[in-house]
N, C-alpha and C. Protein backbone atom coordinates (compact mmCIF):
# COMPACT_ATOMS: atom_id res chain seq x y z
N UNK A 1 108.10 76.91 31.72
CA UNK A 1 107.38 78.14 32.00
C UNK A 1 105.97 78.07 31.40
N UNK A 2 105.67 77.78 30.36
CA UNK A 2 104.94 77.18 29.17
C UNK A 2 103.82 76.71 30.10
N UNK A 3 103.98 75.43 30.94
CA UNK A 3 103.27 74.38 32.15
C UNK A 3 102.99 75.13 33.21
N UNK A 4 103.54 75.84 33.65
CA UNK A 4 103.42 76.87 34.73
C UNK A 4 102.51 77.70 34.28
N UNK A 5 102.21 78.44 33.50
CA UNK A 5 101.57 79.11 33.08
C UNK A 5 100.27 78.79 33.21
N UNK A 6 100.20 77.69 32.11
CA UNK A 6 98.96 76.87 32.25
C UNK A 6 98.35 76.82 33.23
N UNK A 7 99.04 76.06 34.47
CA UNK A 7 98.97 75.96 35.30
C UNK A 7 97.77 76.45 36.22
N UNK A 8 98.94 78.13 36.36
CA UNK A 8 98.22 78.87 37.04
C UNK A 8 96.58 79.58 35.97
N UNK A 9 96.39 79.44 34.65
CA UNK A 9 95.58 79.86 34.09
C UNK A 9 94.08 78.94 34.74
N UNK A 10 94.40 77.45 34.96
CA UNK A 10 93.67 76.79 35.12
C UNK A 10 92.96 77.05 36.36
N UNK A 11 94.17 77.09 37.49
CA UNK A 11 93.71 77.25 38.92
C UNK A 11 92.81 78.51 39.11
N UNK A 12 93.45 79.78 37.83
CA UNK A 12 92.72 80.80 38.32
C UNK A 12 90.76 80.98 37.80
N UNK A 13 90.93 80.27 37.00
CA UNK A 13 89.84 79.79 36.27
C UNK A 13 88.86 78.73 36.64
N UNK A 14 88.81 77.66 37.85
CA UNK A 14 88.47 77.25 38.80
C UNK A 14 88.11 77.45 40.25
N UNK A 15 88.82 78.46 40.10
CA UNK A 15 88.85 79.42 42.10
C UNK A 15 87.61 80.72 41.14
N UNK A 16 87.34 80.85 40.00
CA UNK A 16 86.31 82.31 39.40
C UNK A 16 85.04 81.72 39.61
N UNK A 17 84.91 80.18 39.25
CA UNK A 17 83.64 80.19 39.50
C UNK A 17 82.71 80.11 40.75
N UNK A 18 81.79 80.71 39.95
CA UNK A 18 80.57 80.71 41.77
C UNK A 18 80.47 79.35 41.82
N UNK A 19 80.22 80.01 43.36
CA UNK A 19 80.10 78.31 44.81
C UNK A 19 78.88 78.39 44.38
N UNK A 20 78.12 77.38 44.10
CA UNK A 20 76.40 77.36 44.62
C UNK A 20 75.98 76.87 46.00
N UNK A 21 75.47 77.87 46.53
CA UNK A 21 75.32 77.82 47.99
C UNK A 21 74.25 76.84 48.38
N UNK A 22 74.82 76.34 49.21
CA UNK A 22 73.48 75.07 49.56
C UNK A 22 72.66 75.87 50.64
N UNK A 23 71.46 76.07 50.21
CA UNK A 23 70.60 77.06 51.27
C UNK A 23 69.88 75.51 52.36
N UNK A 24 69.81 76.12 53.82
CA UNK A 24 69.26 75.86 54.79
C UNK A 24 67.84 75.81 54.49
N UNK A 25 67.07 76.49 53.57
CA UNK A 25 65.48 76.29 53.39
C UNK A 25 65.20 75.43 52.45
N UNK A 26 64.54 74.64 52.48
CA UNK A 26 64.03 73.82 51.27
C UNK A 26 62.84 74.63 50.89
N UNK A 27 61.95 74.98 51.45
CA UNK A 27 60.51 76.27 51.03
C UNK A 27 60.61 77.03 51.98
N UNK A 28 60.39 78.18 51.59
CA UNK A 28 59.96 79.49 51.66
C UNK A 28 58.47 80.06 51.53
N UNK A 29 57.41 79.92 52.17
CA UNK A 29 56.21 80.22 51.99
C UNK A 29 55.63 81.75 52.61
N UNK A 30 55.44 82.73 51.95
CA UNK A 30 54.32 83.72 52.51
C UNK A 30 53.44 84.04 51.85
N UNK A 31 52.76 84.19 52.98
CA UNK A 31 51.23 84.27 52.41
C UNK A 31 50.70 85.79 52.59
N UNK A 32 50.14 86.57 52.26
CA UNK A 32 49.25 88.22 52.64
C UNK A 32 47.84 87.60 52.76
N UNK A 33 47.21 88.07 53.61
CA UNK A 33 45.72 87.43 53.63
C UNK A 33 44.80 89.19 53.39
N UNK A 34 43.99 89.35 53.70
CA UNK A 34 43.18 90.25 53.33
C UNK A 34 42.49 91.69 54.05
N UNK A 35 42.62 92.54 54.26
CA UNK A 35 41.31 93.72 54.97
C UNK A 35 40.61 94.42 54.60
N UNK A 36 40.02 94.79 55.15
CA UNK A 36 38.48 95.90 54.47
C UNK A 36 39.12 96.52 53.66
N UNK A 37 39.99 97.08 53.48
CA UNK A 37 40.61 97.56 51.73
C UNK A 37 40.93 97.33 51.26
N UNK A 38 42.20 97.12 50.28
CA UNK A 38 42.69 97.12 49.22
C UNK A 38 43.63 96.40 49.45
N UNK A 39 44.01 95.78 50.45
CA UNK A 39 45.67 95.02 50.78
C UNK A 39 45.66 93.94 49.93
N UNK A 40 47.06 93.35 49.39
CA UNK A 40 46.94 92.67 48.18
C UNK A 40 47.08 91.26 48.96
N UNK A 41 46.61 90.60 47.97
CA UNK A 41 45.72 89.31 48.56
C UNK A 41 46.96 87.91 47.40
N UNK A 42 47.69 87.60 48.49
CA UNK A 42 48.44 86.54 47.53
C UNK A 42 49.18 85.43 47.92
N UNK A 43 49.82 84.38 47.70
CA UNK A 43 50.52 83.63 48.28
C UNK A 43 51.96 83.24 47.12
N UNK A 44 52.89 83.32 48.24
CA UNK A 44 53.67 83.05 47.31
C UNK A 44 55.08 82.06 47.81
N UNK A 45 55.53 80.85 46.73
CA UNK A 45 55.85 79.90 47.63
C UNK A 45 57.62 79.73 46.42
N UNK A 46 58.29 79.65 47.27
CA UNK A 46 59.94 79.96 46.94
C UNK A 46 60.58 78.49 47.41
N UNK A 47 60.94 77.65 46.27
CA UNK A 47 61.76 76.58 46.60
C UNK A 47 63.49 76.82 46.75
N UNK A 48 64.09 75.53 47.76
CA UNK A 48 65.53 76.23 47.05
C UNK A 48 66.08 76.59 46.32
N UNK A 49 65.80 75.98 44.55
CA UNK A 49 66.08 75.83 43.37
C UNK A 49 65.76 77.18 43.10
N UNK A 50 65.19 78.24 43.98
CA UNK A 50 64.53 79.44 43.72
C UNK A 50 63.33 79.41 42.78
N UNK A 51 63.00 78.30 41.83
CA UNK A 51 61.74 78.45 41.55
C UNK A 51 60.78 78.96 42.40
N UNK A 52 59.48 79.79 41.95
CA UNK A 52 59.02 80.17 42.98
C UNK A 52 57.20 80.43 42.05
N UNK A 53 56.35 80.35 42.82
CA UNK A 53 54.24 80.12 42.65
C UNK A 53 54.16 81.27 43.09
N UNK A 54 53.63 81.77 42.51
CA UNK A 54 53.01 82.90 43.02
C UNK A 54 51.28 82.92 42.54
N UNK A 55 50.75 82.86 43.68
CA UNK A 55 49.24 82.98 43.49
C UNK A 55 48.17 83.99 43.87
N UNK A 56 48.22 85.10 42.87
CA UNK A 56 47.74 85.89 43.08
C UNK A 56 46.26 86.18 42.73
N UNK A 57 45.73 86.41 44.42
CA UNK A 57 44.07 86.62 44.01
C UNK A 57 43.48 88.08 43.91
N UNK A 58 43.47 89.09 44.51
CA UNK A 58 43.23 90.23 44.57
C UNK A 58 44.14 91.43 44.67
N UNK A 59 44.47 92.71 43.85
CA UNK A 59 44.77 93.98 44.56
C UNK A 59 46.37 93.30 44.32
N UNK A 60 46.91 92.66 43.72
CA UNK A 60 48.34 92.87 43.45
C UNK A 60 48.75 93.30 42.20
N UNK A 61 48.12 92.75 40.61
CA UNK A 61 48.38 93.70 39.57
C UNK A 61 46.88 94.54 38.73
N UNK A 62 46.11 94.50 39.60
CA UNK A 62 44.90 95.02 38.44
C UNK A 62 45.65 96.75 39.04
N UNK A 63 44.47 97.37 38.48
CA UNK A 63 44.52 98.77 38.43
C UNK A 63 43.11 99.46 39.54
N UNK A 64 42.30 98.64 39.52
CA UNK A 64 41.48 98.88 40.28
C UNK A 64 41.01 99.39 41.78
N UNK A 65 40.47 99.82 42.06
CA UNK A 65 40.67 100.13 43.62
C UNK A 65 39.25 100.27 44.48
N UNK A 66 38.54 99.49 43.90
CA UNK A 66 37.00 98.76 44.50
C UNK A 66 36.64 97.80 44.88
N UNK A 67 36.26 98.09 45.99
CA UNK A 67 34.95 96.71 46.20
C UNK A 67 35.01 95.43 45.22
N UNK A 68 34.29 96.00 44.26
CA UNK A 68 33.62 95.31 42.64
C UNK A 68 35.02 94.40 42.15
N UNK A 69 36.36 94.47 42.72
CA UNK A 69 37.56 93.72 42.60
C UNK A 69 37.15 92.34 42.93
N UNK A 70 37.07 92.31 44.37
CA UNK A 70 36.05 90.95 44.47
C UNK A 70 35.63 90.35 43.93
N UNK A 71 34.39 90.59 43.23
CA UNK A 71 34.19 89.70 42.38
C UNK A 71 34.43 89.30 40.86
N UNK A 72 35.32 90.05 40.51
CA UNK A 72 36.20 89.85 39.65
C UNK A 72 36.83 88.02 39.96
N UNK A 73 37.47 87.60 38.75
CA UNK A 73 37.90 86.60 38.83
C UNK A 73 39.93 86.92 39.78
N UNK A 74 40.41 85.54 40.02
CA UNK A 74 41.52 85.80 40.86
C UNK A 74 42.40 86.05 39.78
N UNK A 75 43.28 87.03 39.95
CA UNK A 75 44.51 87.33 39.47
C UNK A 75 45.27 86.09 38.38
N UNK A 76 45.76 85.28 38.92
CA UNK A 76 46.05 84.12 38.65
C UNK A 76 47.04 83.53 39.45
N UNK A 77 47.87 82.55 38.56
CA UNK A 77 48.90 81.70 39.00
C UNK A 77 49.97 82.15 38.45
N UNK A 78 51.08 82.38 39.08
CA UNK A 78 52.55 82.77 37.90
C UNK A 78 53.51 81.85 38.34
N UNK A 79 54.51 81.96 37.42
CA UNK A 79 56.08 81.28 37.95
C UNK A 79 56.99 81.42 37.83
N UNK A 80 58.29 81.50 38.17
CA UNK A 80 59.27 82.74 37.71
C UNK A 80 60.72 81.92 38.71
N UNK A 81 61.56 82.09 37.78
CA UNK A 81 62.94 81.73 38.61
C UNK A 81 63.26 82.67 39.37
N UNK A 82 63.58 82.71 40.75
CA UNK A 82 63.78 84.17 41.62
C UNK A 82 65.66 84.45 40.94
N UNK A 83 65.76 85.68 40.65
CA UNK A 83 67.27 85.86 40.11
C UNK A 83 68.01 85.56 41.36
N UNK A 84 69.08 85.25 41.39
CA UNK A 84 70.71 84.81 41.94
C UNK A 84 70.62 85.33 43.27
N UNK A 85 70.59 86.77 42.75
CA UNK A 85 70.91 87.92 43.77
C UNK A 85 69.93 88.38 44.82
N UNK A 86 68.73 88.16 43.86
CA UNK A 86 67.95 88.58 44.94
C UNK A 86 67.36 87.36 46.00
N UNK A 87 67.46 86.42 45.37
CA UNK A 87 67.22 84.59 46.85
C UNK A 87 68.18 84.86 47.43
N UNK A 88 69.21 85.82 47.18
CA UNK A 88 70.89 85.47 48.34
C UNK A 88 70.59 86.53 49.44
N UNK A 89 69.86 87.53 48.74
CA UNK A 89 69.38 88.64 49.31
C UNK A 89 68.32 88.17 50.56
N UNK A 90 67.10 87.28 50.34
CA UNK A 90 66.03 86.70 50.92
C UNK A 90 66.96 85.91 51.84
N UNK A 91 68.10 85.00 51.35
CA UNK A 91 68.52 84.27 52.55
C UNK A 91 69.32 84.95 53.27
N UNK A 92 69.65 85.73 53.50
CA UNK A 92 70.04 87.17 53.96
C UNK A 92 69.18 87.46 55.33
N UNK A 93 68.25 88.02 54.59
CA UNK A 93 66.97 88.84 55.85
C UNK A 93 66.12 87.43 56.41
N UNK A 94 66.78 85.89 55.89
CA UNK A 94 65.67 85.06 57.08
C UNK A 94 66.78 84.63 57.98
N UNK A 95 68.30 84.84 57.31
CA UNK A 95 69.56 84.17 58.52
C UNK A 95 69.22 85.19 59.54
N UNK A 96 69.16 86.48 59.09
CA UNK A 96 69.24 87.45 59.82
C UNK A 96 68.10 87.49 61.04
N UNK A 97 66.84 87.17 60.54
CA UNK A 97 65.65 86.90 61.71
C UNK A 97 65.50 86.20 63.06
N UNK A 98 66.30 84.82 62.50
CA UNK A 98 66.98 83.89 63.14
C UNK A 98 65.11 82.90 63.15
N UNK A 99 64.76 82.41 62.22
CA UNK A 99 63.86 82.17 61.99
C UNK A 99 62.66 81.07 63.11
N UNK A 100 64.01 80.25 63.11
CA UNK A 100 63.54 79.16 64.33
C UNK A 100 63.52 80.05 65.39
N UNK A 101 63.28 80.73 66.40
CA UNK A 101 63.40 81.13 66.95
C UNK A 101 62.00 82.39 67.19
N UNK A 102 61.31 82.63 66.09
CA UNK A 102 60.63 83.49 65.74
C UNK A 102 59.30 83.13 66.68
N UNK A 103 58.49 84.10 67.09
CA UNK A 103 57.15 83.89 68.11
C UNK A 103 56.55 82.92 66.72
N UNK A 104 55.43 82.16 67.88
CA UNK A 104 54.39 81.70 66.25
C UNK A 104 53.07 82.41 66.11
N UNK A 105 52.96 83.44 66.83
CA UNK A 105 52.15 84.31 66.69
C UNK A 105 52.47 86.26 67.19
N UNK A 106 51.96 87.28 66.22
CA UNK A 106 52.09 88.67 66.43
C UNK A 106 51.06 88.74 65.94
N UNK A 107 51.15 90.17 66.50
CA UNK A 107 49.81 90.97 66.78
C UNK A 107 49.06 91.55 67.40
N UNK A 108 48.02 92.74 67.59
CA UNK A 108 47.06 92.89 68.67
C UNK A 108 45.95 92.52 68.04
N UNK A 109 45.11 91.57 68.26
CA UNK A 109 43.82 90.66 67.85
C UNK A 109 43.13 91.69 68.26
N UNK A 110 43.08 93.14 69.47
CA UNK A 110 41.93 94.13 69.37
C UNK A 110 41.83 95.53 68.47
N UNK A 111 42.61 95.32 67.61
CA UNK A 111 42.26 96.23 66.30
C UNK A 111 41.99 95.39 65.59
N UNK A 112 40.82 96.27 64.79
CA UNK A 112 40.10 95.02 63.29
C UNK A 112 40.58 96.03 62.25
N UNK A 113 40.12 95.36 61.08
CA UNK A 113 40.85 95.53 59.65
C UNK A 113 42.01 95.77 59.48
N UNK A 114 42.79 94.68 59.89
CA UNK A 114 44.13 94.63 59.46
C UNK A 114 44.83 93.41 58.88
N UNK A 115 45.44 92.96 57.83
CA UNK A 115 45.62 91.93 57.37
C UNK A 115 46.43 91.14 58.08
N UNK A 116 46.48 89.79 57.63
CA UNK A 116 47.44 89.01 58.50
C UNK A 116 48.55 88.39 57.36
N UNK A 117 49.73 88.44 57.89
CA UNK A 117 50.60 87.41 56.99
C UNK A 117 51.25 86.30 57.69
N UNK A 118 51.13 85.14 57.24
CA UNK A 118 52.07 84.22 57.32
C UNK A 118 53.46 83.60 56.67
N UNK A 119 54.51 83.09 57.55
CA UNK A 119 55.38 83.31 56.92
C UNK A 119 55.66 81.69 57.37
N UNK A 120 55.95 80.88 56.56
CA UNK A 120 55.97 79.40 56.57
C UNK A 120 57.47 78.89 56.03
N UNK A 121 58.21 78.55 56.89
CA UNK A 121 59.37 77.96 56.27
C UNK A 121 59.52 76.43 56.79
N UNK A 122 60.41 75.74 55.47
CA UNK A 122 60.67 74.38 55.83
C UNK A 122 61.96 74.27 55.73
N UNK A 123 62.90 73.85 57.00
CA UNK A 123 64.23 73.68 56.96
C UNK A 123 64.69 72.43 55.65
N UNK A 124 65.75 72.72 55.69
CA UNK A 124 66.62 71.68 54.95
C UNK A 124 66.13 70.23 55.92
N UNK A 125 66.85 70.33 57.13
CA UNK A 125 66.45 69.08 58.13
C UNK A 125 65.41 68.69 58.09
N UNK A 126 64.44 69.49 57.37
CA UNK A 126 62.99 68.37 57.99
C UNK A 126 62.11 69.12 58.64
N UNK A 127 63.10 70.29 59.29
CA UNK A 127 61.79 70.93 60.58
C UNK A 127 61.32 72.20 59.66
N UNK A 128 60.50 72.73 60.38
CA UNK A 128 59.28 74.09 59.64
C UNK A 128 59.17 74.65 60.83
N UNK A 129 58.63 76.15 60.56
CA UNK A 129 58.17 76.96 61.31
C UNK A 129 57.59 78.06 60.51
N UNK A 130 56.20 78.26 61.24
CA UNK A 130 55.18 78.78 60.94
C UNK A 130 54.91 80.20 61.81
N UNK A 131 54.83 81.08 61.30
CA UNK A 131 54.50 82.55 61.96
C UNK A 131 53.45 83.01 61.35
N UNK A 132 52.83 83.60 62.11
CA UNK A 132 51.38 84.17 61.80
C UNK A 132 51.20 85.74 62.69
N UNK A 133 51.15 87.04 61.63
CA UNK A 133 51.26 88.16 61.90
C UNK A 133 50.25 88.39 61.47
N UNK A 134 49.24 89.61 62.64
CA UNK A 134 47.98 89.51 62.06
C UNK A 134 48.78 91.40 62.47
N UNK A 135 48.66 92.42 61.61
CA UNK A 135 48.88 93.62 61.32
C UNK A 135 50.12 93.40 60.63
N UNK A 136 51.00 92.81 60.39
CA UNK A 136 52.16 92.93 59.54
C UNK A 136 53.20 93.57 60.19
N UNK A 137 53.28 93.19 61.78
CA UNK A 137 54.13 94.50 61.94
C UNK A 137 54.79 93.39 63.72
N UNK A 138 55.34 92.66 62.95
CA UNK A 138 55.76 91.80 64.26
C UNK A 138 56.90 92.32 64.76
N UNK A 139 57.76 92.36 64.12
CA UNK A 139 59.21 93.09 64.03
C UNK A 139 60.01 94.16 63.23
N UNK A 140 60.67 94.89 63.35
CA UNK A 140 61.37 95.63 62.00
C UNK A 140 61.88 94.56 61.30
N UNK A 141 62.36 93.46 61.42
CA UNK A 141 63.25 92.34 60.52
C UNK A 141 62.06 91.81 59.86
N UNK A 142 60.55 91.27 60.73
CA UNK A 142 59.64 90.39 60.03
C UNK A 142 59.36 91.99 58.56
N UNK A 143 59.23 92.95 59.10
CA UNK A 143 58.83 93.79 57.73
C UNK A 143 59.32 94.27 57.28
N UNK A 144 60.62 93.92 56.90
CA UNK A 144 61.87 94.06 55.58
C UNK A 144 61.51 93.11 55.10
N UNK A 145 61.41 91.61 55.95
CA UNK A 145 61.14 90.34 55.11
C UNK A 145 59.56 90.87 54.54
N UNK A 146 59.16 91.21 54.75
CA UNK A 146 57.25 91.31 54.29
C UNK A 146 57.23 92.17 52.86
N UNK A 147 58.28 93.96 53.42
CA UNK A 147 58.20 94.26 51.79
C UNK A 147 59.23 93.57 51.00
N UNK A 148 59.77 93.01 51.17
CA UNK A 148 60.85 92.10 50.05
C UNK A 148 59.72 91.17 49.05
N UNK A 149 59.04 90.58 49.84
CA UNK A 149 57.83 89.21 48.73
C UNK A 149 57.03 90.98 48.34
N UNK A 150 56.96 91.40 48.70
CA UNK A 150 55.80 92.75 48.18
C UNK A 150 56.94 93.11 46.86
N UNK A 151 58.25 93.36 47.05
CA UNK A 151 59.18 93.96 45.92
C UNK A 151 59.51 92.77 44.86
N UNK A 152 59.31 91.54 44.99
CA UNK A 152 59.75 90.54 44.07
C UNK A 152 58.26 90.22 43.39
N UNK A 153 57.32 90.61 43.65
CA UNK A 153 56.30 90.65 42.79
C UNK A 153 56.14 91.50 41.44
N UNK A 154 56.89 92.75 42.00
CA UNK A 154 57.46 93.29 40.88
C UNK A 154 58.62 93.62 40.49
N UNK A 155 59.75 93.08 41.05
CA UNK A 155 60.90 92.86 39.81
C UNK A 155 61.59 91.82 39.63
N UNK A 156 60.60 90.69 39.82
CA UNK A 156 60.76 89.50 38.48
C UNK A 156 59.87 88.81 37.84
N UNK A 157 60.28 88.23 36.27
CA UNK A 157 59.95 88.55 35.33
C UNK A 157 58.92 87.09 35.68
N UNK A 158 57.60 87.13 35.79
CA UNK A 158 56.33 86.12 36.07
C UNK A 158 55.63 85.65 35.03
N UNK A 159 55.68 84.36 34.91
CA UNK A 159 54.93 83.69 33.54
C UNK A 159 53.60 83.82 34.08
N UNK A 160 52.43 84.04 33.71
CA UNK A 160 51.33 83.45 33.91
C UNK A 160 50.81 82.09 33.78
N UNK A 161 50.57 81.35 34.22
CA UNK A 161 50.32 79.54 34.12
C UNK A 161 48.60 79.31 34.01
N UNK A 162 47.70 79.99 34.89
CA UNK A 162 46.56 79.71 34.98
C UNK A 162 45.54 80.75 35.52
């Protein structure tokens, strides 16, 4: 009974731990590019390992809300392990997009001042695909994925590097 026991203590204690999921993306790249106001100006690049760059130049943590931001120096460089939950979350809303598959261009090019984002992924296999949204507003799925990099800017925890 003694062995049995064991047994089952072991098995149940082997079946508890987490699977680590082998993600389909090797990078994760988006970028926010810029408009006549205040839109925050950054790039930010997510490996599988969830390490993740974030390079922020304008209008993502100052306080400011001028012009005179510009010429201010860039934000900087940060780096930050993305938590567990929230990369499972991200691979979530890009299975969900169906990514390969995505136009490689949105937008109406006849409204001005509106920012553009790109959204750059590199499969596991080898292949990439590149989208380029010039208003941010390609799909309801592309802008869940858009405020998600807007919400992980602020809730995780970013070293500054440079």
């Amino acid at each position: 009974m003694k062995y049995l026991l064991s047994l089952f203590a072991i098995v149940v204690l082997f079946s508890c731990q987490s699977q680590k999921v082998q993600s389909k993306y090797s990078t994760i790249e988006y970028e926010a590019g810029a408009c006549f106001g205040f839109c925050p100006i950054y790039k930010m690049t997510i490996q599988a390992d969830r390490t993740a760059v974030l390079e922020a130049e304008h209008f993502n943590f100052s306080k400011g809300t001028g012009k005179d931001e510009f010429s201010k120096p860039r934000e900087g460089t940060f780096t930050t392990t993305i938590k567990e939950t929230d990369y499972n979350k991200l691979l979530t809303l890009l299975d969900d997009l169906d990514v390969k598959n995505l136009n490689d261009k949105y937008g109406n090019n006849n409204v001005t001042d509106l920012p553009t984002s790109y959204l750059r992924i590199k499969f596991a296999d080898g292949t990439s695909k590149n989208t380029e949204d010039y208003g941010k507003r390609g799909s309801e799925k592309l802008m869940k994925v858009y405020q998600f990099f807007e919400d992980l800017k602020q809730n995780q925890q970013w070293t500054k590097v440079k």
